[in-house]
Protein backbone atom coordinates (compact mmCIF):
# COMPACT_ATOMS: atom_id res chain seq x y z
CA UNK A 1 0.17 -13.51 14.10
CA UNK A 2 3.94 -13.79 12.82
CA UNK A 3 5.66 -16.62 11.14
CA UNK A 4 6.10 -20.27 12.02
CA UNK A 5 4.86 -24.00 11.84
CA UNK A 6 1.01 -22.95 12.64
CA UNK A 7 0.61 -19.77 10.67
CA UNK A 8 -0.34 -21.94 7.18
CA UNK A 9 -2.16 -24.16 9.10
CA UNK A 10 -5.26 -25.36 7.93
CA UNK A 11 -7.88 -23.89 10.41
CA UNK A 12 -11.04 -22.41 10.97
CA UNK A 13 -10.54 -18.57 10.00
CA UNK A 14 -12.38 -15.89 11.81
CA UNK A 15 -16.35 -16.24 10.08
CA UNK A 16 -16.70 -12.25 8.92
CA UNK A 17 -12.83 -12.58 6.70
CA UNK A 18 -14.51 -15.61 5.41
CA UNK A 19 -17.90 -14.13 4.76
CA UNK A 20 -15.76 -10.73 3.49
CA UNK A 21 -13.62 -12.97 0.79
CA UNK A 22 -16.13 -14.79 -0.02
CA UNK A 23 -18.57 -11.82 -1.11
CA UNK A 24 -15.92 -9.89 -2.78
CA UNK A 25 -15.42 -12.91 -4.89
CA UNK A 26 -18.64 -13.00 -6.08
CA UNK A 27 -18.86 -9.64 -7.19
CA UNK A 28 -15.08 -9.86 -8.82
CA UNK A 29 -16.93 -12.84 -10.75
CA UNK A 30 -20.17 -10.74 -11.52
CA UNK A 31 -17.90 -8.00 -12.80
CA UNK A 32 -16.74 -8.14 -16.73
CA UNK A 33 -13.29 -8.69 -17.64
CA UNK A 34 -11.32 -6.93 -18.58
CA UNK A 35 -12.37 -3.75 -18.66
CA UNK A 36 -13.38 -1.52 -21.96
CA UNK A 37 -10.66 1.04 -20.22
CA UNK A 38 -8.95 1.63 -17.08
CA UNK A 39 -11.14 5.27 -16.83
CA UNK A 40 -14.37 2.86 -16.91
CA UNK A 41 -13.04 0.22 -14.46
CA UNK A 42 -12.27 3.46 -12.04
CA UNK A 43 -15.49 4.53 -11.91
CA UNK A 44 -16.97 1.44 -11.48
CA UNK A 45 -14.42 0.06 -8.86
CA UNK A 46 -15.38 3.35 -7.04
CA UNK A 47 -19.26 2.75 -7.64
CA UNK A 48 -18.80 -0.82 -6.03
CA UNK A 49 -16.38 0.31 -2.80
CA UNK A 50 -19.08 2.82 -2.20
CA UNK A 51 -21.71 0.68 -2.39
CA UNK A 52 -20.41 -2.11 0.40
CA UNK A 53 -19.76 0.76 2.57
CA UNK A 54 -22.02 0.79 5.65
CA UNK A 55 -24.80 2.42 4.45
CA UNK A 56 -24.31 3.17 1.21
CA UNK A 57 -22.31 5.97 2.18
CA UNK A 58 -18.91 7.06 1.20
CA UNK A 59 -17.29 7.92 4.63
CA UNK A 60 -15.14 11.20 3.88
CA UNK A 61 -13.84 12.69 7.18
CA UNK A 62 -14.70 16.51 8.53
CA UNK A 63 -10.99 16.62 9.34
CA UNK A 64 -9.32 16.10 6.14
CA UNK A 65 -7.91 19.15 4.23
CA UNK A 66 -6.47 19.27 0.92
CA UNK A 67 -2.83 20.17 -0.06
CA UNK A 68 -0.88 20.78 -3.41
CA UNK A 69 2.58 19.66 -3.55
CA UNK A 70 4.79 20.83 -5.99
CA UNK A 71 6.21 18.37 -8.80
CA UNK A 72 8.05 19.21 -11.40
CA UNK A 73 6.34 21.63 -13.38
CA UNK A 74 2.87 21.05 -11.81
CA UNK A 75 1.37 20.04 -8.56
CA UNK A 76 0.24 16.92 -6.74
CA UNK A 77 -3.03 16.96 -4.72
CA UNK A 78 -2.89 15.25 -1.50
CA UNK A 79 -4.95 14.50 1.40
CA UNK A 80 -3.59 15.70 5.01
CA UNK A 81 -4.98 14.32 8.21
CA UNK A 82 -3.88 16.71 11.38
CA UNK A 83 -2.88 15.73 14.47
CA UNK A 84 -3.03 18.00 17.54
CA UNK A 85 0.26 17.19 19.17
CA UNK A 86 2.59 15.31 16.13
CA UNK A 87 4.94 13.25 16.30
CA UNK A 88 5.96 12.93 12.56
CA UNK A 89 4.61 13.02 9.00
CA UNK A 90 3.68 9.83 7.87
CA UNK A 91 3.21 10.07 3.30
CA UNK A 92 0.62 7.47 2.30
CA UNK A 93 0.30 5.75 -1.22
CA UNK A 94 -3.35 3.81 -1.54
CA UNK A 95 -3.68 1.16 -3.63
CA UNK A 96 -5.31 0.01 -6.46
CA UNK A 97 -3.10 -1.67 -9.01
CA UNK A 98 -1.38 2.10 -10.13
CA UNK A 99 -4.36 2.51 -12.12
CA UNK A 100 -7.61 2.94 -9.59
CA UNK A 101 -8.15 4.29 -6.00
CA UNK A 102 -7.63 7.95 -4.89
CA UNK A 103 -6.45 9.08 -1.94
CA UNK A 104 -10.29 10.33 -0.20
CA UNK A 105 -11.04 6.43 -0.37
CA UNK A 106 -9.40 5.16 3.04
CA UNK A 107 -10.75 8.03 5.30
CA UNK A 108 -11.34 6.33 8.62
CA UNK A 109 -8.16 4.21 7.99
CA UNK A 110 -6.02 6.84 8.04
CA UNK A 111 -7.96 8.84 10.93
CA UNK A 112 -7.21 5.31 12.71
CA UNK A 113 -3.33 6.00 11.83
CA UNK A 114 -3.58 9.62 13.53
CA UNK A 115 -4.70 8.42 16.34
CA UNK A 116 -2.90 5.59 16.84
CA UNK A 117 0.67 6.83 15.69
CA UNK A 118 -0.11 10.83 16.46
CA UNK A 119 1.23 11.43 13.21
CA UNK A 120 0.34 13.48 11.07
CA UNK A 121 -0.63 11.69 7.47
CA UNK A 122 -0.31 13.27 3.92
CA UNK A 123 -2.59 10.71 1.51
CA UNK A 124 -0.71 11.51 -2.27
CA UNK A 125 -3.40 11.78 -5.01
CA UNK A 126 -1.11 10.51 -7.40
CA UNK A 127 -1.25 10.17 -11.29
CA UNK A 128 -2.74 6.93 -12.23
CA UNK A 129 -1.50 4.67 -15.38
CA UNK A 130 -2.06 3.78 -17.97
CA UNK A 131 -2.06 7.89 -18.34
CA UNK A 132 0.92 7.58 -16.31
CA UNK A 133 2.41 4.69 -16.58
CA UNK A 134 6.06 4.24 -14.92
CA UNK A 135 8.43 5.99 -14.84
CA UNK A 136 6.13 8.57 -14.97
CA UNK A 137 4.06 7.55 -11.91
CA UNK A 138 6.86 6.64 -10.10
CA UNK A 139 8.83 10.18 -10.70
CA UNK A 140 6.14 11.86 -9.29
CA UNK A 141 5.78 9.92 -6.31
CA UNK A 142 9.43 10.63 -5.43
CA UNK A 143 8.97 14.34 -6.39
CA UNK A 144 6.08 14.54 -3.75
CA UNK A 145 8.36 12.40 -1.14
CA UNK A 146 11.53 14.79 -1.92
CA UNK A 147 9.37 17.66 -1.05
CA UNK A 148 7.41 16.44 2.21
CA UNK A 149 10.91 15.38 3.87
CA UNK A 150 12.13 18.79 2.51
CA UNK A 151 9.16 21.02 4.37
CA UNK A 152 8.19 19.09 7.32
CA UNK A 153 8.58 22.23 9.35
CA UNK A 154 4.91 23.09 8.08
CA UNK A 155 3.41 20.28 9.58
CA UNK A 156 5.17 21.04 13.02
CA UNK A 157 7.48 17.56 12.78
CA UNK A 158 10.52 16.81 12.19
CA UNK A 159 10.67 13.34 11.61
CA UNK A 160 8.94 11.81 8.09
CA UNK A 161 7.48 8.13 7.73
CA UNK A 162 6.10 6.21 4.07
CA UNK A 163 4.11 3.19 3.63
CA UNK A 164 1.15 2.14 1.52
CA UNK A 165 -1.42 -0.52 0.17
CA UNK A 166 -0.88 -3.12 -1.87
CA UNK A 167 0.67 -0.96 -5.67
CA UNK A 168 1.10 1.79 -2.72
CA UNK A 169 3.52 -0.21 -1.23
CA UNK A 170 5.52 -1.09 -3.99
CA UNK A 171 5.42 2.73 -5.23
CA UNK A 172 7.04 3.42 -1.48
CA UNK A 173 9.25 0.86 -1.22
CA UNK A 174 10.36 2.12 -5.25
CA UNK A 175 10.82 5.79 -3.69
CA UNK A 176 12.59 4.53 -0.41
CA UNK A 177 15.18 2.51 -2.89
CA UNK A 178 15.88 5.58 -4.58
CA UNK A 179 16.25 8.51 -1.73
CA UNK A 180 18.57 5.48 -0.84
CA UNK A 181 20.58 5.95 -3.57
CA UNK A 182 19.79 10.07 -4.02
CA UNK A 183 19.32 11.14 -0.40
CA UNK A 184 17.01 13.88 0.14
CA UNK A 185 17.70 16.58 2.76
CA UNK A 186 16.42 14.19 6.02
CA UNK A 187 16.23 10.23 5.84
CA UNK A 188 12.89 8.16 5.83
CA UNK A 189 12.48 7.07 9.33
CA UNK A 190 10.15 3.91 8.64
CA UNK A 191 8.57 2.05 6.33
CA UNK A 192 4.59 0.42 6.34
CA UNK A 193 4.26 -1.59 3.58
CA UNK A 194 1.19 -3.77 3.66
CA UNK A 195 0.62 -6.84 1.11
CA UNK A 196 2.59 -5.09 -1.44
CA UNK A 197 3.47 -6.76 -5.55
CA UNK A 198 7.05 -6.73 -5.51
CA UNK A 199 7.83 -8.95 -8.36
CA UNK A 200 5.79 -7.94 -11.73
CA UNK A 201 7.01 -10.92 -13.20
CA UNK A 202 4.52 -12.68 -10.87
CA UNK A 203 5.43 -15.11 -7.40
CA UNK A 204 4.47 -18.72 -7.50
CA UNK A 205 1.88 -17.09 -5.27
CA UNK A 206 0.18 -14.86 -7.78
CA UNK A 207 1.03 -17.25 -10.73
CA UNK A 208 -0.92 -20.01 -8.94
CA UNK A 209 -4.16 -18.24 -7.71
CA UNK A 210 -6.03 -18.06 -10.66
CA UNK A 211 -9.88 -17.05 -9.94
CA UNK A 212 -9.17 -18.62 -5.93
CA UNK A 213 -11.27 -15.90 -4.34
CA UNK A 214 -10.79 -12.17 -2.98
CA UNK A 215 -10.38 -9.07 -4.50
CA UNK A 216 -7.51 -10.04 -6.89
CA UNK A 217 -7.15 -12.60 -9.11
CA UNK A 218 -4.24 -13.88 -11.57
CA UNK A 219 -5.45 -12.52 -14.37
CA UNK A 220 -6.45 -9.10 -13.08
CA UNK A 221 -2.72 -8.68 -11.23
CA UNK A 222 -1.70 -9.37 -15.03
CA UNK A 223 -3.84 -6.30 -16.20
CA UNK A 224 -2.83 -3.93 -13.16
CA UNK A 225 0.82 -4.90 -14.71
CA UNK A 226 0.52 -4.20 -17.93
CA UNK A 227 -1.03 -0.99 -17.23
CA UNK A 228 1.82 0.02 -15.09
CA UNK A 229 4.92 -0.90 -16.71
CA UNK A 230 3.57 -1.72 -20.50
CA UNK A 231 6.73 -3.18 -21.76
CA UNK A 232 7.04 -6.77 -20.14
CA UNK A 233 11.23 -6.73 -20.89
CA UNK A 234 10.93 -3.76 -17.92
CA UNK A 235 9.02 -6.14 -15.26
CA UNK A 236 12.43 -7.26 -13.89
CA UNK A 237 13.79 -4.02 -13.49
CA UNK A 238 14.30 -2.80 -9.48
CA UNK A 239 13.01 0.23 -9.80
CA UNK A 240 9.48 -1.16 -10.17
CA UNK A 241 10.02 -5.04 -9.01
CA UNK A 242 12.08 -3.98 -5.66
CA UNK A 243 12.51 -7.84 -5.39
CA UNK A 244 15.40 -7.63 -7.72
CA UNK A 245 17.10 -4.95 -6.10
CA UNK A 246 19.74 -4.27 -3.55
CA UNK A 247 18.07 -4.06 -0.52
CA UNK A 248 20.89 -2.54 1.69
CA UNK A 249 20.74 0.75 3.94
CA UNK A 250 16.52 0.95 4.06
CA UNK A 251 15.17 2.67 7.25
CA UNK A 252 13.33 -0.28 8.91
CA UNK A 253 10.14 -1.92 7.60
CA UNK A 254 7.28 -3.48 8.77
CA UNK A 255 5.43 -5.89 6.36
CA UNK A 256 2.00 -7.14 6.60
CA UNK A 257 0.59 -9.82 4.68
CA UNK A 258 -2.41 -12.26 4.95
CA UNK A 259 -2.20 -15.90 4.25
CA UNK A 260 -5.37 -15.99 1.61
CA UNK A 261 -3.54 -13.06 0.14
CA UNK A 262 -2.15 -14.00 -3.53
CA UNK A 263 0.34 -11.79 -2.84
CA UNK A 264 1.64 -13.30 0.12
CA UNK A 265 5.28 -14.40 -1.90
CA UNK A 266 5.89 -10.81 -2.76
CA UNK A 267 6.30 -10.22 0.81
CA UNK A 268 7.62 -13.41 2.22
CA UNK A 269 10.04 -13.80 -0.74
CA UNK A 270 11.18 -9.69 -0.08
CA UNK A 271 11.54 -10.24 3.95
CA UNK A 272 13.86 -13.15 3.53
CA UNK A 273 15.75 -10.65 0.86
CA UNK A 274 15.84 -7.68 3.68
CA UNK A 275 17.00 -10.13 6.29
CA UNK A 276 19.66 -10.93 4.17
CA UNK A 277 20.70 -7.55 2.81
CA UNK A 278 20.89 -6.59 7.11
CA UNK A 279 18.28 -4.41 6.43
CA UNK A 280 16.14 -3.93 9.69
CA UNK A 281 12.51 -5.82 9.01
CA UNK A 282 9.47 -7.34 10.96
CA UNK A 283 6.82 -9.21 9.13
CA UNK A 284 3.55 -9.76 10.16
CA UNK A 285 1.67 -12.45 8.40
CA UNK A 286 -2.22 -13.03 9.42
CA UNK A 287 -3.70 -16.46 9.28
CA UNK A 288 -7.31 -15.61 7.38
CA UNK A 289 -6.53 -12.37 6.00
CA UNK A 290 -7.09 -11.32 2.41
CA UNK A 291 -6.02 -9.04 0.44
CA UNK A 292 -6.88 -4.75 1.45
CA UNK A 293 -8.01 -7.00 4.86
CA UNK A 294 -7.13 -3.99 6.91
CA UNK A 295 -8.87 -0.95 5.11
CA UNK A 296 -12.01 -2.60 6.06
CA UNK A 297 -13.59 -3.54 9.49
CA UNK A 298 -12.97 -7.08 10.03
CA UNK A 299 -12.24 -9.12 13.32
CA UNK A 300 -8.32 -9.82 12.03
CA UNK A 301 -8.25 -5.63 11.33
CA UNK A 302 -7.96 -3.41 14.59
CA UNK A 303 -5.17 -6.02 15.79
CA UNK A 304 -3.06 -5.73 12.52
CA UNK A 305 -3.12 -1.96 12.44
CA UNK A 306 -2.62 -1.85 16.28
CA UNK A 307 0.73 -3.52 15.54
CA UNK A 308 1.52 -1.10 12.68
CA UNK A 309 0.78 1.98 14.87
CA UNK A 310 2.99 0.01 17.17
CA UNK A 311 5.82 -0.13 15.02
CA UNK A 312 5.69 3.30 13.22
CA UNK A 313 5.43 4.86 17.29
CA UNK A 314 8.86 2.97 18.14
CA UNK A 315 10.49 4.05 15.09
CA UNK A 316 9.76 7.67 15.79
CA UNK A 317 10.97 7.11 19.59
CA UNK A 318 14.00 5.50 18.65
């Protein structure tokens, strides 16, 4: 894992990411497009994820609670996952193109993120577009953000964390930029941002993939767009394509990407802009991995999160 001459080399990748992209390209091809609406594609891309999980079953831990955060006028729900002895609060944003997922969907991920960090996570059930399409989305995120670094007493920590999936990540990296800019009563400590889009005006990477394989393909990270930010003259815009932005004074970042991901230029593309900008950064590119490789259990997972908890564990310590 990292970055050099081998990592794009053409090898054998481990069989089960192979068997795992290849399956989830079939039923991406088996599935109509696009969709009659985004609330019809949500309960079928919910249908589907529980239907490849083992069993059948939708795995929804004992442990999980439920929380209300206030925003604005209203409140956000959100997920929390306890730990015993914590050693900060770590604010999750899933994935799913701003316009599916939920925040009960990644269970025994983030259960794997208690125990390896000893954080404590908060999962934000955040609005979804095209109901609540940016800045809307966005705004809300923050609001929830503002508030968890302003109450971490109640979770027994005082140190905060951020990081998320794929649109998750871009959504934290969005609300990192902007506490950057509007600091809230305690700094971010870290950044996770795994395989996030950080250019909605499409990388080579995600221009070029067409119908390749995986979860995503060009034409549905098109959709996902156009759901989130509507207007295409707004694409460019920082405050939802962080790629464009000034990437100065960020708490330091971790990014994880895999090399079948078609998203793999957001990140490469954004760490060469972070190095630049003297922003601290690691990346983490896995030869084999897809895209939402590490939400599921493959051979290339367990050692990709093990070097997240790494990270996030050092950050706190330091």
């Amino acid at each position: 894992m990292g970055l050099d001459e081998t990592t794009f080399a053409t090898t054998a990748h481990p069989p089960d990411a192979v068997a795992f992209e290849a399956e989830t390209a079939r039923i991406v091809r088996e599935t109509p497009w696009p969709p009659a609406s985004a609330a019809q594609f949500r309960v079928l891309a919910r249908e589907l994820l529980i239907a490849r999980a083992p069993g059948g079953e939708f795995y929804r831990s004992p442990h999980a609670t439920d929380l209300a955060i206030p925003v604005g006028s209203g409140t956000m729900a959100a997920r929390v996952f306890r730990s015993t002895t914590p050693t900060g609060l770590f604010v999750h944003l899933h994935g799913g193109g701003w316009t599916v997922g939920a925040a009960d969907e990644q269970d025994g991920y983030l259960e794997d993120l208690v125990r390896g960090t000893g954080q404590t996570v908060v999962s934000l059930d955040y609005p979804l577009a095209p109901e609540r399409p940016y800045p809307g989305q966005l705004d809300d995120c923050e609001a929830a953000v503002r508030w968890l670094l302003g109450h971490p007493g109640e979770f027994g920590v005082n140190a905060v964390t951020c990081g998320g999936e794929s649109s998750g990540a871009n959504l934290a990296l969005a609300v990192a930029l902007r506490l950057r800019d509007r600091p809230a009563e305690r700094p971010l400590r870290a950044l996770n941002l795994c395989y996030g889009p950080y250019d909605l005006t499409l990388t080579p990477s995600a221009r070029a993939w067409g119908e390749r394989g995986g979860v995503l393909t060009t034409e549905r990270i098109r959709w996902y767009t156009e759901q989130y930010v509507p207007d295409p003259a707004r694409r460019a815009d920082p405050d939802v394509s962080p790629l464009y932005a000034e990437l100065p004074g960020l708490p330091p970042i971790l990014l994880t990407v895999g090399t079948e991901d078609p998203l793999r230029d957001d990140t490469l593309f954004l760490y060469a802009r972070l190095l630049a900008a003297r922003t601290p950064v690691k990346l983490l590119v896995v030869p084999g991995a897809g895209h939402v490789f590490n939400l599921v259990p493959l051979s290339l997972t367990w050692p990709a999160n093990a070097h997240a908890h790494r990270f996030l564990a050092a950050a706190l310590a330091g």
